[in-house]
N, C-alpha and C. Protein backbone atom coordinates (compact mmCIF):
# COMPACT_ATOMS: atom_id res chain seq x y z
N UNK A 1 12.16 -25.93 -16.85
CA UNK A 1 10.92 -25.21 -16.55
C UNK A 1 11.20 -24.17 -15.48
N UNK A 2 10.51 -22.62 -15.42
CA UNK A 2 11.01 -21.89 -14.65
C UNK A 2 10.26 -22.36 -13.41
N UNK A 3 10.72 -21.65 -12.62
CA UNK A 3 9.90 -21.94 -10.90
C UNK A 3 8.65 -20.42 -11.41
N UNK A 4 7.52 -21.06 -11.27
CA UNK A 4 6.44 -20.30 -10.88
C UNK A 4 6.71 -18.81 -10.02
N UNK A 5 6.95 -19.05 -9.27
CA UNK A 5 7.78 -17.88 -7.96
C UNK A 5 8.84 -17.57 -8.01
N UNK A 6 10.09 -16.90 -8.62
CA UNK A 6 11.44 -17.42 -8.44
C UNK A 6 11.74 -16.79 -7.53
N UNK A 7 12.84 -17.43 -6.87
CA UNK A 7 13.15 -17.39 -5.40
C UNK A 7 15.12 -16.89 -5.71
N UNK A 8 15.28 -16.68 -4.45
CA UNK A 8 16.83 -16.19 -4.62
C UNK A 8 16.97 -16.31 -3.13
N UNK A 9 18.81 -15.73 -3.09
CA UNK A 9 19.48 -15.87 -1.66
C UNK A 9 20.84 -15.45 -1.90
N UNK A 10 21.50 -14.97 -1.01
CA UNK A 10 22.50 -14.85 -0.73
C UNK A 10 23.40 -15.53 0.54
N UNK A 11 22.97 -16.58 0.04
CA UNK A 11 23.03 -17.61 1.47
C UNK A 11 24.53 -18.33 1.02
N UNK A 12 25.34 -18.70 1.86
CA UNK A 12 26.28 -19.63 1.67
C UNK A 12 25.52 -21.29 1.96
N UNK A 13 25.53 -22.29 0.71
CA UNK A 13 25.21 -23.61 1.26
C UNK A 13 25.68 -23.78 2.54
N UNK A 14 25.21 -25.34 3.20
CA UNK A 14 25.96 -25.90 3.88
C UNK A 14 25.66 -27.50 3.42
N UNK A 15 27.22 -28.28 3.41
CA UNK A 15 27.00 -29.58 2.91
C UNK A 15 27.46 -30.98 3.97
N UNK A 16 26.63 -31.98 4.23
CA UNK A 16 26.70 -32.70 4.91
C UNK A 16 26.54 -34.36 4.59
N UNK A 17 27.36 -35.23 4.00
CA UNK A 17 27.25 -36.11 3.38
C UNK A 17 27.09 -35.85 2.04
N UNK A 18 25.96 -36.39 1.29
CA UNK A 18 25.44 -36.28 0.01
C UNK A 18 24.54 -34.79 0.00
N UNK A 19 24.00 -34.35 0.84
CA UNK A 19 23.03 -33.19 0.67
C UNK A 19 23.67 -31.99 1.06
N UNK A 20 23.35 -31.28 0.41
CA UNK A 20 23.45 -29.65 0.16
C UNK A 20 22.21 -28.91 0.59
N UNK A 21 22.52 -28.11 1.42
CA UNK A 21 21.23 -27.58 1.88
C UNK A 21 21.58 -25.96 1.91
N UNK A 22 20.36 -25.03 1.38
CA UNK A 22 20.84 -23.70 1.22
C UNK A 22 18.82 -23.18 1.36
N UNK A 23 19.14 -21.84 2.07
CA UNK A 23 17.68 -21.00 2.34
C UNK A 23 17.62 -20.11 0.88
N UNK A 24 16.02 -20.04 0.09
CA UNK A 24 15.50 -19.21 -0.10
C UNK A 24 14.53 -18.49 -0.08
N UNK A 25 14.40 -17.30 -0.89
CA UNK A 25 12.77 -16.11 -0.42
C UNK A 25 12.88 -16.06 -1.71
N UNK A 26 11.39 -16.01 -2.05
CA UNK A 26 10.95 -14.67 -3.06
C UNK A 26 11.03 -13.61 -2.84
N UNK A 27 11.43 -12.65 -3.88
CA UNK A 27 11.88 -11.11 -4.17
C UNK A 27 11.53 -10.81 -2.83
N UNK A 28 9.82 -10.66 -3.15
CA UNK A 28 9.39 -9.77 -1.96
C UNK A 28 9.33 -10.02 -0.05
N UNK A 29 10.18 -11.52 -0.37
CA UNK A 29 10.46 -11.66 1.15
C UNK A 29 9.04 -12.44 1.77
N UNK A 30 8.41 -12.63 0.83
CA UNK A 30 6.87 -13.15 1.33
C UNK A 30 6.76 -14.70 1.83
N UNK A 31 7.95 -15.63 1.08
CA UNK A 31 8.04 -16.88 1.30
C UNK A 31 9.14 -16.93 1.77
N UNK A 32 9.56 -17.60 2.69
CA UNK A 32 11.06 -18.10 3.22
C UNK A 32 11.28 -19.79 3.03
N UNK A 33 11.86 -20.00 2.65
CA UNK A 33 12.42 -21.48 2.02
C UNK A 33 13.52 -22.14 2.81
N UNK A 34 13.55 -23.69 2.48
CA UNK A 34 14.94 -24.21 2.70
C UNK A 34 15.11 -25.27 1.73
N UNK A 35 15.77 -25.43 0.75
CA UNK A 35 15.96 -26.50 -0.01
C UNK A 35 17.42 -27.42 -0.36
N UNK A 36 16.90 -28.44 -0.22
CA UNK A 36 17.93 -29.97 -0.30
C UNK A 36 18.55 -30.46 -1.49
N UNK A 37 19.34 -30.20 -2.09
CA UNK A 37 20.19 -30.55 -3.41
C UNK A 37 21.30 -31.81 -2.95
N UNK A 38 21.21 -33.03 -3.82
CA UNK A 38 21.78 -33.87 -3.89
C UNK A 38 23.27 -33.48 -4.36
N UNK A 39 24.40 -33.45 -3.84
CA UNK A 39 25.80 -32.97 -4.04
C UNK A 39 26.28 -33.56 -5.17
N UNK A 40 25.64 -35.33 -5.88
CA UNK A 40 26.55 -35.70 -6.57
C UNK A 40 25.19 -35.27 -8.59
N UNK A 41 24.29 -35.19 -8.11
CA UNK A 41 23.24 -35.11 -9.37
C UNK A 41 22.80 -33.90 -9.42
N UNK A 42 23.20 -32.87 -8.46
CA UNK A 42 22.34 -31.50 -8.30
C UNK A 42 21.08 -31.59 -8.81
N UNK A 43 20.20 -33.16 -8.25
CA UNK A 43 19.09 -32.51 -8.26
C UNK A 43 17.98 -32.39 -6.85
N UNK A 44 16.86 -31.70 -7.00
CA UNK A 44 16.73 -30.79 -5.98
C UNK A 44 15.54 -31.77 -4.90
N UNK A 45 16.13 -32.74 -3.84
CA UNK A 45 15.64 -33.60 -3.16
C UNK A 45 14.69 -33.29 -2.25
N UNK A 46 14.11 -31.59 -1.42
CA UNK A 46 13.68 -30.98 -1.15
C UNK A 46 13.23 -30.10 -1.10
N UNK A 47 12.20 -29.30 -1.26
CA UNK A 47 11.76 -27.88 -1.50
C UNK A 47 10.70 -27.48 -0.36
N UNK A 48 11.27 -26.73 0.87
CA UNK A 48 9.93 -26.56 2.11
C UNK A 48 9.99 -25.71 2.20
N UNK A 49 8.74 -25.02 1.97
CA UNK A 49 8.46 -23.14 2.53
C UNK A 49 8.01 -23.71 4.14
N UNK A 50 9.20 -23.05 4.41
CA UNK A 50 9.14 -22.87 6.12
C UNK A 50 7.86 -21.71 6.61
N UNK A 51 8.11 -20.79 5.95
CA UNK A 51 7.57 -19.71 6.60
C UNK A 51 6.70 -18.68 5.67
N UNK A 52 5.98 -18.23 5.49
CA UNK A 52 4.73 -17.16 4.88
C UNK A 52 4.78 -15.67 5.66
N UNK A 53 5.45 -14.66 5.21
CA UNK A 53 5.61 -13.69 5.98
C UNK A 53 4.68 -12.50 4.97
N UNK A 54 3.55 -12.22 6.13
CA UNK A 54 2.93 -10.90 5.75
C UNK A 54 3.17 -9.90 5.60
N UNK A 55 3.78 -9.16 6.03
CA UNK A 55 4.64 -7.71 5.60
C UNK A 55 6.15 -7.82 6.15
N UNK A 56 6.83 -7.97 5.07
CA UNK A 56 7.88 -8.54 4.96
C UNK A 56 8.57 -7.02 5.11
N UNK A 57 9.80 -7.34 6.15
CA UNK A 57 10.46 -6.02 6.50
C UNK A 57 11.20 -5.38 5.31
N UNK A 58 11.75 -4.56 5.36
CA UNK A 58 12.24 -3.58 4.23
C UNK A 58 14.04 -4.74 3.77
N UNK A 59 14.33 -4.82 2.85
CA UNK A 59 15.30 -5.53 2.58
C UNK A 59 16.44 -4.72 1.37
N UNK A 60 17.86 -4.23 1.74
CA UNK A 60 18.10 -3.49 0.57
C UNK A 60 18.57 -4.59 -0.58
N UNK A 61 18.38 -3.87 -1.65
CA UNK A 61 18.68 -4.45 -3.23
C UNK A 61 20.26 -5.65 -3.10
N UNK A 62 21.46 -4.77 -2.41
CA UNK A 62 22.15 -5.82 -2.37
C UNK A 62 22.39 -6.82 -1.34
N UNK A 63 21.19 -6.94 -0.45
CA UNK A 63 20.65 -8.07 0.48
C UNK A 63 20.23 -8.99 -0.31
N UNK A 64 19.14 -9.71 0.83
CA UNK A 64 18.52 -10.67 0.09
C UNK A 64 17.38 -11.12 1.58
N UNK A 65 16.21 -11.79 1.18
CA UNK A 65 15.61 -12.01 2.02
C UNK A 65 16.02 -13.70 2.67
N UNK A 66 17.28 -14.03 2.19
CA UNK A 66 17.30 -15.67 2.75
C UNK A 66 19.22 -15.14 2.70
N UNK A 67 19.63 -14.53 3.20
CA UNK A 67 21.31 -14.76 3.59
C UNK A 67 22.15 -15.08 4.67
N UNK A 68 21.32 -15.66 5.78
CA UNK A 68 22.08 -16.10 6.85
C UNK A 68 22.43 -17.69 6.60
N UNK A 69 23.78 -18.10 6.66
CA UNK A 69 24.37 -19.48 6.52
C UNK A 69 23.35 -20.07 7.34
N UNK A 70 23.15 -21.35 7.18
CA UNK A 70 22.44 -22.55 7.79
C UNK A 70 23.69 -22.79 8.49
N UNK A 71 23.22 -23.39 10.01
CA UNK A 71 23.95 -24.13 10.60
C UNK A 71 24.06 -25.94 10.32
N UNK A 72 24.55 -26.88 10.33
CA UNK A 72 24.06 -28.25 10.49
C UNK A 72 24.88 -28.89 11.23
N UNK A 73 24.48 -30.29 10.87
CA UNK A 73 25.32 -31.64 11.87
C UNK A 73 24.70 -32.42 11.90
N UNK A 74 24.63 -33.94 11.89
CA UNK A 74 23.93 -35.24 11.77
C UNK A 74 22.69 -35.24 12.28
N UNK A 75 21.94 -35.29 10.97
CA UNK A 75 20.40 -35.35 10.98
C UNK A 75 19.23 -34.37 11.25
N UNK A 76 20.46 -32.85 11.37
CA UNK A 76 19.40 -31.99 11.68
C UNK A 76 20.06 -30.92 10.98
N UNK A 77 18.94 -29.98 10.51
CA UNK A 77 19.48 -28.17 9.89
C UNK A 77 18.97 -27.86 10.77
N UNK A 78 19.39 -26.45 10.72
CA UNK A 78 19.42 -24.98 12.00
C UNK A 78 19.11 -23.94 10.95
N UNK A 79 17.97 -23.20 10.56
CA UNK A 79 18.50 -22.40 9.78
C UNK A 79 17.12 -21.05 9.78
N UNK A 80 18.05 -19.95 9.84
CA UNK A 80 17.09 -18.58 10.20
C UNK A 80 17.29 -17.84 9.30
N UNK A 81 16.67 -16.92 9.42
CA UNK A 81 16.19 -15.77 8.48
C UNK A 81 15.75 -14.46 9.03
N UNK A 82 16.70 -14.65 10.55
CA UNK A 82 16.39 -13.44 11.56
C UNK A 82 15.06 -13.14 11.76
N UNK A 83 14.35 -11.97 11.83
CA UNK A 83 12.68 -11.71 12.76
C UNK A 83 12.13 -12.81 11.86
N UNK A 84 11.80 -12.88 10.74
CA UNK A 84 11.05 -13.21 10.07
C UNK A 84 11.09 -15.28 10.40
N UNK A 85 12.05 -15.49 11.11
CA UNK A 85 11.57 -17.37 11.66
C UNK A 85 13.00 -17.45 11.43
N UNK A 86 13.27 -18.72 12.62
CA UNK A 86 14.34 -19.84 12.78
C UNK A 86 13.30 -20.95 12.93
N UNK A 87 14.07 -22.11 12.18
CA UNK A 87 13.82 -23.25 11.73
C UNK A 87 14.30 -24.27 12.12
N UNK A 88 14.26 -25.68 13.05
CA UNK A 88 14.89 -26.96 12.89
C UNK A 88 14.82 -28.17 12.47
N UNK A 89 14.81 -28.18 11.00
CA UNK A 89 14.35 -29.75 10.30
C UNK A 89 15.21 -30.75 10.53
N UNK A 90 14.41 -32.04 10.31
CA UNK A 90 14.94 -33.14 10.41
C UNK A 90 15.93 -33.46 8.97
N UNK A 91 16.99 -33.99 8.62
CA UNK A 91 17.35 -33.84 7.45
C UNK A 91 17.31 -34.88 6.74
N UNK A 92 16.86 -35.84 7.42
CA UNK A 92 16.14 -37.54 6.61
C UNK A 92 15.16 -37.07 6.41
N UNK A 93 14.10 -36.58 6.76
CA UNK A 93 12.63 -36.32 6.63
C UNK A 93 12.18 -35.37 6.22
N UNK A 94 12.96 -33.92 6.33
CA UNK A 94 12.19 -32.88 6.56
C UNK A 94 11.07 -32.14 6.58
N UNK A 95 11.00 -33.29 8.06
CA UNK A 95 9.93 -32.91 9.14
C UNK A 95 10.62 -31.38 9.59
N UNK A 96 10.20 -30.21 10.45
CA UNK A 96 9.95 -29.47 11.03
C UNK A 96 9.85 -29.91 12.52
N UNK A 97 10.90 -29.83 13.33
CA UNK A 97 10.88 -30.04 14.54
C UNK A 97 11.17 -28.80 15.40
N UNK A 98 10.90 -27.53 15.04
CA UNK A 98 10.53 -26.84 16.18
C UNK A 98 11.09 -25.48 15.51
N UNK A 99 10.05 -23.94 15.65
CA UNK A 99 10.38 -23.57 14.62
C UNK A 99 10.37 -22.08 15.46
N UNK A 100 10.89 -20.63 15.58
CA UNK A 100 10.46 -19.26 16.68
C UNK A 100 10.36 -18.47 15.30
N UNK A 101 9.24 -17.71 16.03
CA UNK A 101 8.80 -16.63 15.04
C UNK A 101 8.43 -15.30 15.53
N UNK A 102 9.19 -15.86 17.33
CA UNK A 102 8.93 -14.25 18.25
C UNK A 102 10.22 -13.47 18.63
N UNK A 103 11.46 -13.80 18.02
CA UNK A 103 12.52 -13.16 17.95
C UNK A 103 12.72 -12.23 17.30
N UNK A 104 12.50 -10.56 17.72
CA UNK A 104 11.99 -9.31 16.84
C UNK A 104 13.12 -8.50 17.14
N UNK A 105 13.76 -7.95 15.60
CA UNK A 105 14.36 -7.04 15.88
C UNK A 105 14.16 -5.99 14.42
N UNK A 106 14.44 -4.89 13.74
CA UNK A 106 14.61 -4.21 12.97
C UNK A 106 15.41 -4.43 12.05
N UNK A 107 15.98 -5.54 10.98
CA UNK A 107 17.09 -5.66 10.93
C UNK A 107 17.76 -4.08 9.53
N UNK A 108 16.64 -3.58 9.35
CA UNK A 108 16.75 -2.46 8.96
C UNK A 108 17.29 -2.20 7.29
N UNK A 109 18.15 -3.64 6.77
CA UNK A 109 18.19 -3.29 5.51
C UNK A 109 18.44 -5.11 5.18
N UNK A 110 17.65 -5.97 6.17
CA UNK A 110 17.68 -7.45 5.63
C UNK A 110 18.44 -8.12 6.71
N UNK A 111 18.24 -9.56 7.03
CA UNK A 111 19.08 -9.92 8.27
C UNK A 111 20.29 -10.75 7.69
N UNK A 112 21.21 -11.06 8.18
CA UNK A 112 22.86 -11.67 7.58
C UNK A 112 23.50 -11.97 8.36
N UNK A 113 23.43 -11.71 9.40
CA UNK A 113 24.04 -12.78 10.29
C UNK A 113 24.02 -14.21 10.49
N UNK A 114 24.69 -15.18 10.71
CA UNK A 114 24.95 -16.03 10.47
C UNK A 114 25.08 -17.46 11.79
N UNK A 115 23.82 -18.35 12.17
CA UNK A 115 24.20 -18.63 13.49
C UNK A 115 25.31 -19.46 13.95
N UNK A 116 25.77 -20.03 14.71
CA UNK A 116 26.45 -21.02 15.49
C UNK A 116 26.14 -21.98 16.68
N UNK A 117 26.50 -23.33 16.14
CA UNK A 117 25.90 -24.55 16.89
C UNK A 117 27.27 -24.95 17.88
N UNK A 118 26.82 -24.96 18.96
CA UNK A 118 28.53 -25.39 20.11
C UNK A 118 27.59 -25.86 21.13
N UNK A 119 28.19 -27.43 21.65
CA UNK A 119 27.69 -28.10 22.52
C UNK A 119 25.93 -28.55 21.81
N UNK A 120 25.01 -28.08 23.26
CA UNK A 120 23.73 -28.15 22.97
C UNK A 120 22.67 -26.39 22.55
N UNK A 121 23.64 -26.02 22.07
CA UNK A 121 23.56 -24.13 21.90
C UNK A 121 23.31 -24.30 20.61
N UNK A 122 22.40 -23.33 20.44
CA UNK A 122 22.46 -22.56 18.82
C UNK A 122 22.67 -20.95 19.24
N UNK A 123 23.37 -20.30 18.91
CA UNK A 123 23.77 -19.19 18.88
C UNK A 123 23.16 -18.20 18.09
N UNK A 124 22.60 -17.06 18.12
CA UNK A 124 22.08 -15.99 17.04
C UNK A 124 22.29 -14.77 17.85
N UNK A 125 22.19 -14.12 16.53
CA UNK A 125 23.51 -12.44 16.54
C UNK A 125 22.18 -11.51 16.15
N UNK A 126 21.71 -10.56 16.73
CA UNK A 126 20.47 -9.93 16.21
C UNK A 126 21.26 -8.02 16.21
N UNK A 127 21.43 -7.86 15.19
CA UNK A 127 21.41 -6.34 15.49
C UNK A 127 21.25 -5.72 14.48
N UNK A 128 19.95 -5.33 14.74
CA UNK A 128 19.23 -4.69 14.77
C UNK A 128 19.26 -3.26 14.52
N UNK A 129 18.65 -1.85 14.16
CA UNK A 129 18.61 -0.48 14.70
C UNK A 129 17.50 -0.40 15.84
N UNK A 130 16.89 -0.86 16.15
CA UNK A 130 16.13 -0.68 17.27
C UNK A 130 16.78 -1.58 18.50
N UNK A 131 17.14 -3.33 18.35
CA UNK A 131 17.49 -3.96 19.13
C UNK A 131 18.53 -4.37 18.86
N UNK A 132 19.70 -4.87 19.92
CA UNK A 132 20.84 -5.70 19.57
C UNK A 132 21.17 -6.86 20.87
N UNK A 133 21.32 -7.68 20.20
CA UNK A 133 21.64 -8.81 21.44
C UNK A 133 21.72 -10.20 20.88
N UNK A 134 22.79 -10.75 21.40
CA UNK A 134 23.15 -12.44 21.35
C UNK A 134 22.13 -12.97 22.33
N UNK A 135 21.63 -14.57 21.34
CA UNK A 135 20.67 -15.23 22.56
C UNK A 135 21.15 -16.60 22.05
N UNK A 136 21.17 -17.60 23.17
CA UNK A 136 21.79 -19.17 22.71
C UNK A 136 20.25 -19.76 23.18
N UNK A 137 19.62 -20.41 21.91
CA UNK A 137 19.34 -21.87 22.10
C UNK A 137 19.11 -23.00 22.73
N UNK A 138 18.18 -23.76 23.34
CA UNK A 138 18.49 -25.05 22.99
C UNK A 138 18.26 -25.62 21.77
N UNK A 139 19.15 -26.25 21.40
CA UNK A 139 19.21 -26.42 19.80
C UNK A 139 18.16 -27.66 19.83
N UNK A 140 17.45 -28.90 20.78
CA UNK A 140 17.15 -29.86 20.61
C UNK A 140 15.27 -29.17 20.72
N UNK A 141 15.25 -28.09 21.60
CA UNK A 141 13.82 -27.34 21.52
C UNK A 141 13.41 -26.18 21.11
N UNK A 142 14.54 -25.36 20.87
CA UNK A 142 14.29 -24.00 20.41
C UNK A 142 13.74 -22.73 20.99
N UNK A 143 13.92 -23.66 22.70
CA UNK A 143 13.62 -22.62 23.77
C UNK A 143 14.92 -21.81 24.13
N UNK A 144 15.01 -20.27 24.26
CA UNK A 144 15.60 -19.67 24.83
C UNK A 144 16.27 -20.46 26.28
N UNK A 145 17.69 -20.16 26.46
CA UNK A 145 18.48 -20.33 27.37
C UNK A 145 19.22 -19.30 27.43
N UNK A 146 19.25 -18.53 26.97
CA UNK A 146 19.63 -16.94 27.90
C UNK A 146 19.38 -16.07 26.13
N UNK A 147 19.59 -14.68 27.11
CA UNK A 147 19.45 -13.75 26.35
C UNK A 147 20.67 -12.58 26.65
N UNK A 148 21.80 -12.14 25.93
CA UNK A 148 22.58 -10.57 26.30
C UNK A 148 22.11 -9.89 25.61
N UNK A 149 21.80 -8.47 26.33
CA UNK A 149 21.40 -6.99 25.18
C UNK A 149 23.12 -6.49 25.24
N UNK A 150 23.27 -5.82 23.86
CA UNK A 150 24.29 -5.33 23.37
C UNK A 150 24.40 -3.97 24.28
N UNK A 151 25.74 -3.73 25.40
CA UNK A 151 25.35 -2.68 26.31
C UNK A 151 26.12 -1.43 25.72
N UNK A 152 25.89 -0.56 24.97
CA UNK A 152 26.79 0.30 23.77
C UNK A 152 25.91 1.48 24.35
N UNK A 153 26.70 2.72 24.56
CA UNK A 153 26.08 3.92 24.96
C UNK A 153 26.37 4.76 23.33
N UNK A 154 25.48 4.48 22.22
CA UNK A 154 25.85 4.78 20.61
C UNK A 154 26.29 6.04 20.67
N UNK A 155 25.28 7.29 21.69
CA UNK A 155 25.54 8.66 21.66
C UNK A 155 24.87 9.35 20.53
N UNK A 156 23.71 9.11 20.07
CA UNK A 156 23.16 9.12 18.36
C UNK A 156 21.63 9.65 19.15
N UNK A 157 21.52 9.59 20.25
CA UNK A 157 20.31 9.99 20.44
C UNK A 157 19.74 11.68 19.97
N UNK A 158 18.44 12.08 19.18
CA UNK A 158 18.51 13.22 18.47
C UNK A 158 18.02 14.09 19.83
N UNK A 159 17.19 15.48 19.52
CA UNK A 159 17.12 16.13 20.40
C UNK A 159 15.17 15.53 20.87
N UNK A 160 14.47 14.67 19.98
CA UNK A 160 13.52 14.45 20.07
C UNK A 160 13.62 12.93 21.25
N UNK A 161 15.05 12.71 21.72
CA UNK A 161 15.37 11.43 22.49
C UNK A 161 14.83 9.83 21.73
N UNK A 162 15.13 10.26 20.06
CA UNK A 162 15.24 8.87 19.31
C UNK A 162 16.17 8.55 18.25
N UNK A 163 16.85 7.67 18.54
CA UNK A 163 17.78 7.59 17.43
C UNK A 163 18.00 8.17 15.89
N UNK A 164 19.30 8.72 16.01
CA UNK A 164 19.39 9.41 14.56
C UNK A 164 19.38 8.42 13.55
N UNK A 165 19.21 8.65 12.28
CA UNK A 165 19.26 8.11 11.28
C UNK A 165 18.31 6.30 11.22
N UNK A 166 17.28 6.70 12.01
CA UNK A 166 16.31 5.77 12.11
C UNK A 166 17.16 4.46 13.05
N UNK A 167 18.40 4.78 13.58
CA UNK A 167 19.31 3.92 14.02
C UNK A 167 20.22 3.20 13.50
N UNK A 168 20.36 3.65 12.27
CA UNK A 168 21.49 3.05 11.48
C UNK A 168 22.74 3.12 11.94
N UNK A 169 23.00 4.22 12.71
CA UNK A 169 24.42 4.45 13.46
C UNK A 169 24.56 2.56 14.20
N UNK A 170 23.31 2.28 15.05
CA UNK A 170 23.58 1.30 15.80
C UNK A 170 23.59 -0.59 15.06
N UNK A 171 23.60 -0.23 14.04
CA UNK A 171 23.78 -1.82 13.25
C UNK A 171 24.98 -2.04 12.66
N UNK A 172 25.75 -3.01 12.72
CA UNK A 172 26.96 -3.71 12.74
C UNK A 172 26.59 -4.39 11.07
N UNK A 173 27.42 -4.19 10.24
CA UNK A 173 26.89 -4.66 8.76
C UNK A 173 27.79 -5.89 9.02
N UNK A 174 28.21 -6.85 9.45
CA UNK A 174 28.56 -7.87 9.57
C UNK A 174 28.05 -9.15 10.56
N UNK A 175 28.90 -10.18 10.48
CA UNK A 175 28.28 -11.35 11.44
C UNK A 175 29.32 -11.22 12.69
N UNK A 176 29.20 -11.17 13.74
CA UNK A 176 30.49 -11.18 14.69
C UNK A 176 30.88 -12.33 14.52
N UNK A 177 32.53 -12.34 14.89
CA UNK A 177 33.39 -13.50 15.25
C UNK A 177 33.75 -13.27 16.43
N UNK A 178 33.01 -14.05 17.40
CA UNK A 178 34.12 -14.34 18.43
C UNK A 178 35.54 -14.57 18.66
N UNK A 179 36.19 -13.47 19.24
CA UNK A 179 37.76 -13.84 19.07
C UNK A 179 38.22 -13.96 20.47
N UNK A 180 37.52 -13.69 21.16
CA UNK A 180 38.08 -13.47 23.02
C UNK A 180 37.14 -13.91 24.07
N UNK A 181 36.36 -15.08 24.61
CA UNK A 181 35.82 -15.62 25.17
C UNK A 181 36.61 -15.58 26.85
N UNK A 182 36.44 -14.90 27.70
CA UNK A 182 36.71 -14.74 29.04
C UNK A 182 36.25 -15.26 30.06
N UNK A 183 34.98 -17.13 29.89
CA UNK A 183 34.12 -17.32 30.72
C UNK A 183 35.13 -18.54 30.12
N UNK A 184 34.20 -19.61 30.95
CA UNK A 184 35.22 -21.20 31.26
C UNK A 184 33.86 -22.03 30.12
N UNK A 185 32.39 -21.18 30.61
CA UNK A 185 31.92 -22.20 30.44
C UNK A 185 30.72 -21.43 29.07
N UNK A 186 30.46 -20.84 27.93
CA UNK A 186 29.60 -20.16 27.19
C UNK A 186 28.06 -20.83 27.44
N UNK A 187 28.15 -21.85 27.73
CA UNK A 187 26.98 -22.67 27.74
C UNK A 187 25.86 -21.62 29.29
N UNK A 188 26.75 -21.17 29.93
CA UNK A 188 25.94 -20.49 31.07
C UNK A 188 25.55 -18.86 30.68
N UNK A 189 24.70 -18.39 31.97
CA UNK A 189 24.05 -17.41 31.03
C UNK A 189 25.79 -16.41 30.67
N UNK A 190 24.95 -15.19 30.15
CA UNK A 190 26.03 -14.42 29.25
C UNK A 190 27.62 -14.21 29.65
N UNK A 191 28.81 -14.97 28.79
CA UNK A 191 29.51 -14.30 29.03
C UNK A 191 30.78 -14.07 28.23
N UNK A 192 30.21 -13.40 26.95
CA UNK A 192 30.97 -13.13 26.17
C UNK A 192 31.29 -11.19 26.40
N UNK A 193 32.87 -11.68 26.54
CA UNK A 193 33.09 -10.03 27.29
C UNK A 193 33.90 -9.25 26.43
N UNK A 194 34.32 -10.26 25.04
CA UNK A 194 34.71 -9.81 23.94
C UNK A 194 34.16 -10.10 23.04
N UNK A 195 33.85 -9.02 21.52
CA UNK A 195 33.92 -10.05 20.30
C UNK A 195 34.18 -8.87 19.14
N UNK A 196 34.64 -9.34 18.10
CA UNK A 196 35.28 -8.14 17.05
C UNK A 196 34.40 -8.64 16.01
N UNK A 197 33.44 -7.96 15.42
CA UNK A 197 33.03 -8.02 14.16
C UNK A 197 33.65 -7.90 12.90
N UNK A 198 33.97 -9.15 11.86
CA UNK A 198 34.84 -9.15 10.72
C UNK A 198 33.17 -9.12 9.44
């Protein structure tokens, strides 16, 4: 039987025991999803619209409105969809234990970045054409514990003093990898003084 709505993603699963867990949206980006597939029956043990988004930002054709990897680890998903909501379900229950929907940036042709869980951190990569900046998590509340703005002098400013090309110069079409960490401790506020986008 088809799905009423059909939904899509360009999401990489993530698998943890028996369950498979992967984000989707409808076309128009209006629903944001997360659903639970049993690894050994592929069949589909969960289906939760996380999120209902009213004017759903502009997304290009070979995006998708659900492509950022889920994070996980025993008993809990991590999983965003950049401005439009980050999510933390329970993964016995999926209950909804704590969810942000005030993390705003432009992502200008769909968001894809991808977060990271270290220690008691959740990690997210926002860039944006209007904004850019890493912010960590507490992964157990979903309150901010710091915030870095991306400090880049682009040089793109027009003669009207606003970014050319609506700011496309300033978005990174990838997820960064950290490759050079110069602090002892990441868990404190910012101090990532390297990172190379692959």
């Amino acid at each position: 039987m088809e799905h009423p709505n059909p939904r899509q993603g360009l999401v990489i699963a993530v698998i943890w025991g028996q369950q498979v867990w992967l984000t989707t949206a409808t076309a128009d980006g209006h629903e944001l999803s997360a659903v639970c597939i049993d690894r050994d029956s592929g069949k589909v043990v969960r289906d939760l619209k996380l999120f209902d988004v009213a004017k759903p930002q502009f997304c290009h054709p070979f995006n998708s409105y659900a492509s950022p990897t889920p994070a996980i680890e025993a008993g809990r998903i991590y999983v965003t969809f950049g401005s439009p909501g980050t999510a933390c379900l329970d993964t016995q229950t999926g209950k909804v234990l704590w969810t942000r929907r005030d993390i705003e940036c432009n992502h200008f042709r769909g968001a894809g970045s991808s977060p990271i869980l270290y220690s008691n951190l959740f990690f997210l990569n926002y860039d944006g054409s209007d904004h850019q900046f890493v912010l960590a998590l507490d992964k157990q509340t979903g309150r901010t514990v710091w915030q870095k703005q991306r400090s880049i002098d682009y040089q793109d400013l027009g003669a009207d003093g606003k970014p050319e090309q609506g700011g496309d110069y300033r978005k990174a079409f990838a997820t960064c990898q950290v490759r050079d960490v110069r602090r002892a401790d990441p868990t404190a506020e910012p101090g990532i003084e390297s990172a190379l986008c692959v």
